[in-house]
Protein backbone atom coordinates (compact mmCIF):
# COMPACT_ATOMS: atom_id res chain seq x y z
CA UNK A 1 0.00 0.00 0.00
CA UNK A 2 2.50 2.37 0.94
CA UNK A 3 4.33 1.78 -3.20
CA UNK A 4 0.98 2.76 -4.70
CA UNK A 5 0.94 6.12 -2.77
CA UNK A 6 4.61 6.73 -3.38
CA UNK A 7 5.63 9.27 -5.02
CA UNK A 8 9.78 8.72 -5.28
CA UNK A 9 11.14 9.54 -8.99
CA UNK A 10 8.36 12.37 -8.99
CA UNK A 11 9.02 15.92 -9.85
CA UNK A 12 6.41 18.48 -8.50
CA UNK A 13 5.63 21.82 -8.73
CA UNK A 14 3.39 23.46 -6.19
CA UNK A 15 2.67 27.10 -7.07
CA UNK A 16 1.99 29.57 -4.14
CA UNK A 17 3.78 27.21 -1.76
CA UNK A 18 5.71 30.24 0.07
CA UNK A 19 2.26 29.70 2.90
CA UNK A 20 -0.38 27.58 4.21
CA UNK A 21 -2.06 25.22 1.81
CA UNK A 22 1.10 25.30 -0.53
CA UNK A 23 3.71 25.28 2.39
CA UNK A 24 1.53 22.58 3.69
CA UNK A 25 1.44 19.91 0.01
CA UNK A 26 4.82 20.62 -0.68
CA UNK A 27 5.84 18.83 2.79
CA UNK A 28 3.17 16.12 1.62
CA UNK A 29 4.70 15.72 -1.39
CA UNK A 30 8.28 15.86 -0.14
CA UNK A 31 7.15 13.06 2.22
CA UNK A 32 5.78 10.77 -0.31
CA UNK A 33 9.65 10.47 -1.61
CA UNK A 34 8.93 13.61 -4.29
CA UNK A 35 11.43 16.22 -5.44
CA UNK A 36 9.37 19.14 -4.86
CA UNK A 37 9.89 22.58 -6.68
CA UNK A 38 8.05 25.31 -4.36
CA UNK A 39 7.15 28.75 -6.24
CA UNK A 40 5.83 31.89 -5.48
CA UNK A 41 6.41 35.55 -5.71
CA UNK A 42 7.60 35.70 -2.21
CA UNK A 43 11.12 33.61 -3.14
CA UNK A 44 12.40 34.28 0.22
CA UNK A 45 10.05 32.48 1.90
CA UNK A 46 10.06 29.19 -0.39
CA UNK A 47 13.64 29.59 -0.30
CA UNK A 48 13.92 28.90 3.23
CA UNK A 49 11.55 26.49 3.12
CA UNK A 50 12.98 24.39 0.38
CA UNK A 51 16.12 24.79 2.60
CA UNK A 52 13.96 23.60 6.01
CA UNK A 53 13.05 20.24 3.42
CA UNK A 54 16.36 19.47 1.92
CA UNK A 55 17.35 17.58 -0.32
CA UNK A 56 14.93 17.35 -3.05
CA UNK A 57 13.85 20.64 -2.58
CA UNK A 58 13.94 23.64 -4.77
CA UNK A 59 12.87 27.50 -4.75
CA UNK A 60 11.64 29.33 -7.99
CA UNK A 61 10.26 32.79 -8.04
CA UNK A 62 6.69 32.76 -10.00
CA UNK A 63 4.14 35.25 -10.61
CA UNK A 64 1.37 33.55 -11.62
CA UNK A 65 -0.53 36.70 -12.70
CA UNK A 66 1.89 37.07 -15.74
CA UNK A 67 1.72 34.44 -18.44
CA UNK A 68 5.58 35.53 -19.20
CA UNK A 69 6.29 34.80 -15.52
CA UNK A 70 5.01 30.90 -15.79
CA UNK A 71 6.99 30.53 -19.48
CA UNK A 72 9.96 31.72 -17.84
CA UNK A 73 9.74 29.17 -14.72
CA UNK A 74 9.09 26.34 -16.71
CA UNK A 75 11.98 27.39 -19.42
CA UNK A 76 14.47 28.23 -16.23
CA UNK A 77 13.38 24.06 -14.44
CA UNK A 78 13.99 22.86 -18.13
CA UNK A 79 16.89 24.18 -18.70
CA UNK A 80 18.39 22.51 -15.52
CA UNK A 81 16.95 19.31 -16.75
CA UNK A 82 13.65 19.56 -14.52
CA UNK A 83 10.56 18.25 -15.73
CA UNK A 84 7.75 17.97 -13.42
CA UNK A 85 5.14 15.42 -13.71
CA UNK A 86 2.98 16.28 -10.90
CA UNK A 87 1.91 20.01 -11.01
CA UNK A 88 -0.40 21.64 -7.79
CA UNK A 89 -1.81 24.41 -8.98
CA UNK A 90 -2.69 25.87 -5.35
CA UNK A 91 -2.15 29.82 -5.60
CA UNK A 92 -5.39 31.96 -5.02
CA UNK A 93 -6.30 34.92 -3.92
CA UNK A 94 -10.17 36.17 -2.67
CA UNK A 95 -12.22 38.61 -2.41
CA UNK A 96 -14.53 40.47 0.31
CA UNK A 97 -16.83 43.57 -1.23
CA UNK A 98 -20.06 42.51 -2.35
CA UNK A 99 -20.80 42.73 -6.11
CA UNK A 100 -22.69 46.16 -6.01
CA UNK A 101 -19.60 47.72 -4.39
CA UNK A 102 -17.15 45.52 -6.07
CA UNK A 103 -14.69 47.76 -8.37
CA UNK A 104 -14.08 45.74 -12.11
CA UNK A 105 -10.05 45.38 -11.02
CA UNK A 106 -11.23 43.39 -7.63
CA UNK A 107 -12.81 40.71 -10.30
CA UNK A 108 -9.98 40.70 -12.65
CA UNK A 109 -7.63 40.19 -10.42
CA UNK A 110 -8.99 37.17 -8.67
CA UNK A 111 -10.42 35.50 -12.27
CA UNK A 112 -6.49 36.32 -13.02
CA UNK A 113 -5.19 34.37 -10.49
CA UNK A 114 -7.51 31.91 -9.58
CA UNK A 115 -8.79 30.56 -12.79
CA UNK A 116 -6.70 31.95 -15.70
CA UNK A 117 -3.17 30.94 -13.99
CA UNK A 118 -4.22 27.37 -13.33
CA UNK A 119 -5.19 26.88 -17.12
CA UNK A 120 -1.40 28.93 -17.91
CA UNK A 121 0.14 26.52 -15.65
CA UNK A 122 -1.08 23.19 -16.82
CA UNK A 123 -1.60 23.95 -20.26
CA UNK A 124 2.53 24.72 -20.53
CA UNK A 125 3.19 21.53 -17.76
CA UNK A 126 1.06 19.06 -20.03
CA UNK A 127 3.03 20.65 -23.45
CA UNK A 128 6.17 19.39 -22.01
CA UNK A 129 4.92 15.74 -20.53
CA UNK A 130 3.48 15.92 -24.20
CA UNK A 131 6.65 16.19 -26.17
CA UNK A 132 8.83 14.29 -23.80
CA UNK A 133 6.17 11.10 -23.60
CA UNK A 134 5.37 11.30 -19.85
CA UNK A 135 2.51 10.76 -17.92
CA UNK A 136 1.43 13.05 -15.41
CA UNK A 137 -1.06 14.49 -12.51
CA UNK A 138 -2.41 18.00 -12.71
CA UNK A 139 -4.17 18.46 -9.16
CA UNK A 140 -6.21 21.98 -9.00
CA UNK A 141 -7.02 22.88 -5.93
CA UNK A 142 -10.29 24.59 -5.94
CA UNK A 143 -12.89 24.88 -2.90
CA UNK A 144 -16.28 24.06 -1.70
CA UNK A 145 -17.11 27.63 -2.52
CA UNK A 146 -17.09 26.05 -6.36
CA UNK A 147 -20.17 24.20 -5.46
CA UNK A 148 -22.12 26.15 -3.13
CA UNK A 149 -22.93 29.89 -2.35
CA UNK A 150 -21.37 32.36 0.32
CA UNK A 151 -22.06 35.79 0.08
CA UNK A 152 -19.44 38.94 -0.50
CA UNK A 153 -17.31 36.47 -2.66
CA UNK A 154 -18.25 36.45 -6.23
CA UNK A 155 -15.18 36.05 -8.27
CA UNK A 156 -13.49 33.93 -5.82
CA UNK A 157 -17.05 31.27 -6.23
CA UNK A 158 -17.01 32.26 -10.32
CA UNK A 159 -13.04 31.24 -10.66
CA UNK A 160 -13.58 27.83 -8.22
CA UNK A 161 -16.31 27.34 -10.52
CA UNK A 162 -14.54 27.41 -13.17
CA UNK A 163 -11.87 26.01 -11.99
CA UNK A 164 -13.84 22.52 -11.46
CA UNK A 165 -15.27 22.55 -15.13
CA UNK A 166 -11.70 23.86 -16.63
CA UNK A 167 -10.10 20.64 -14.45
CA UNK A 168 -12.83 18.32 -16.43
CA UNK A 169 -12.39 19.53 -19.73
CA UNK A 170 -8.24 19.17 -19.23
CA UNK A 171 -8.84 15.91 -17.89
CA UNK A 172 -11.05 14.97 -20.87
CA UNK A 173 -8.34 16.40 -23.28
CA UNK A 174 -5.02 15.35 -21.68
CA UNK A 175 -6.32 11.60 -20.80
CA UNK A 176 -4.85 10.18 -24.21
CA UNK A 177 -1.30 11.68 -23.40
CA UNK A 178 -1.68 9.79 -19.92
CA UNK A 179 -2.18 13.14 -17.78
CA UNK A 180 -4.86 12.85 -15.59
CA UNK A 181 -6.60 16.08 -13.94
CA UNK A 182 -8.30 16.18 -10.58
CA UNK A 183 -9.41 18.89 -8.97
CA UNK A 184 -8.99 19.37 -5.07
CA UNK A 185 -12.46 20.82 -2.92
CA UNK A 186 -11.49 21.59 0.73
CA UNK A 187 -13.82 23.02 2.69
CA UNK A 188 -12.98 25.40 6.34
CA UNK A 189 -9.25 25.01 6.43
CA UNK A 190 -7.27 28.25 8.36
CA UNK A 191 -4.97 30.30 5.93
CA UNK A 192 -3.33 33.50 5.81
CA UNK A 193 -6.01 34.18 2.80
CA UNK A 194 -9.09 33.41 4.96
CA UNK A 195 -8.14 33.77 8.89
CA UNK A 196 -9.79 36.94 9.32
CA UNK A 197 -13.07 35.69 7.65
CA UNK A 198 -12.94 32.68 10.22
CA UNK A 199 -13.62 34.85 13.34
CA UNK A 200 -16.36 36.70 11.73
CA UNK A 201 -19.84 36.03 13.41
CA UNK A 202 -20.76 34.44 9.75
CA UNK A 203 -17.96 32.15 9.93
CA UNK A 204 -18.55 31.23 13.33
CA UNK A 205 -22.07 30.57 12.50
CA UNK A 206 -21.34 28.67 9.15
CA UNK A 207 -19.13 26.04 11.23
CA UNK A 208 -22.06 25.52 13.56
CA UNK A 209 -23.76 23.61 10.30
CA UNK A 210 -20.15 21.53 9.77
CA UNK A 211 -21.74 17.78 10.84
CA UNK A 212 -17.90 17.55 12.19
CA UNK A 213 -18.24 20.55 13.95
CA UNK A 214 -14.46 22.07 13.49
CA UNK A 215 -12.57 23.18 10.49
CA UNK A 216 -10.41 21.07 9.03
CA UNK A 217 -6.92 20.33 10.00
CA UNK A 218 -4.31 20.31 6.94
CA UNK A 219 -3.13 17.01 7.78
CA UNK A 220 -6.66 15.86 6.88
CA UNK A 221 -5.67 16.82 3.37
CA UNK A 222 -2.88 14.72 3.07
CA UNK A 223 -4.62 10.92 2.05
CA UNK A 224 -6.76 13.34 -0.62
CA UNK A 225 -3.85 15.12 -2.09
CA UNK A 226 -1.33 12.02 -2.39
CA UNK A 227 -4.19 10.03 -3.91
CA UNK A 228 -4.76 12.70 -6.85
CA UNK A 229 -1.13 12.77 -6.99
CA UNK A 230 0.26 9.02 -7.33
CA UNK A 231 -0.73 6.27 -9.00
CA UNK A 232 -3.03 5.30 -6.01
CA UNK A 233 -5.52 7.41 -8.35
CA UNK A 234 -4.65 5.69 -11.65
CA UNK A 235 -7.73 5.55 -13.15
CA UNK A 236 -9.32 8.86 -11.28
CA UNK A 237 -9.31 12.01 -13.82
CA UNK A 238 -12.06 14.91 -14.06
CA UNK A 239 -12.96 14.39 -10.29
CA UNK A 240 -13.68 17.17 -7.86
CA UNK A 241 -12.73 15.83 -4.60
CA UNK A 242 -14.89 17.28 -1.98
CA UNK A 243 -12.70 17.16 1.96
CA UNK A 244 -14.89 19.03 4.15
CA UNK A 245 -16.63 17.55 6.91
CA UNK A 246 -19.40 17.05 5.50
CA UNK A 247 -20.49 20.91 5.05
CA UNK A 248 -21.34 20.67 1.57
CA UNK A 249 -23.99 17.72 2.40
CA UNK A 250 -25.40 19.97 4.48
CA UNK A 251 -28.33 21.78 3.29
CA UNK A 252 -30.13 23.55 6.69
């Protein structure tokens, strides 16, 4: 059991791994015997980071904003004979005005980052698993908030969305060039994006309907993650992998 969740020989890529959700997989990763390649703008922070890992740990700066930005990380791996076969496309941003107050550059920014980067990302990952003959695992990691409604967060609910129905047409595309493409649905999970919005009388409230009754811990995203990843889930592509306690069962 513990070969078909390895992951040694494995090159991944986690994008905004410099914090909390991306921190978090590349350790998973790194775990599961990968070599893990954590980017984000803030390359100080992945840098140490990659250095707290070790061996089999890298730092690349990436802004995933800026289509030039991904071309450029991908050419700089390849050109040190990098090619990464599992790709975690985890960096997000939100949102918080509601959409009569909402200025056009809140919702461009957040479709920028959370939708059109993850399509940037993959599309240029599965081009090079493509031309070298590899297999591969895209894992998206979208949100519960792709499949239900909470207010004041309109573009960060469009781009999760999207991001589920994006991950199902790449899976339905990429499956004859042996890259499968999974999407990743966690529910109440503390981050540096969302810790403010998780004291808020709303949030408090909203956990009260968890059937769990807590937000989740990130180790309990671990089993999810390595089974997207590794060839535990061989024959799993298109899915949207729901980890939240049961909140999105819910419907009081």
């Amino acid at each position: 059991m513990d070969q078909l969740f390895s992951l040694q020989g494995r090159v991944a890529l986690v994008t905004g791994a410099s914090s909390g959700l991306g921190q978090h997989f590349a350790h998973v990763l790194h775990a599961a015997g990968a070599t893990v390649v954590l980017a984000a703008r803030r390359l100080d922070r992945v840098e140490a980071e990659a250095k707290r890992l070790g061996e089999r740990a890298r730092a690349i700066a990436i802004d995933v904003s800026h289509e030039a930005s991904i071309l450029f990380t991908f050419e700089t791996l390849a050109a040190s004979g990098v090619l990464c076969d599992i790709i975690v496309n985890n960096a997000g941003i939100s949102g918080s005005s509601l959409l009569l107050q909402m200025e056009t550059t809140e919702w461009d920014d957040v479709i920028r980052v959370n939708l059109r980067a993850p399509f940037l990302v993959a599309r240029e990952a599965a081009r090079r698993l493509v031309a070298a003959n590899k297999p591969g695992s895209i894992v998206n990691i979208a949100s519960i908030l792709g499949l239900r409604v909470s207010p004041a967060l309109a573009p960060y609910m469009a781009s999760k969305a999207g991001l589920i129905h994006l991950t199902r047409s790449m899976a339905f595309e990429f499956a004859r060039y042996g890259i499968r493409v999974n999407a990743l649905c966690p529910g109440y999970f503390e981050t540096e994006i969302n810790s403010d919005f998780l004291k808020s009388e709303y949030a408090q409230a909203a956990l009260k309907r968890v059937p769990q009754r807590r937000i989740g811990d990130l180790r309990d995203l671990d089993g999810p993650l390595l089974l997207l990843a590794s060839d535990a889930g061989a024959f799993m592509t298109g899915e949207a992998l729901v980890v939240d306690g049961g909140q999105s069962i819910n419907a009081v």
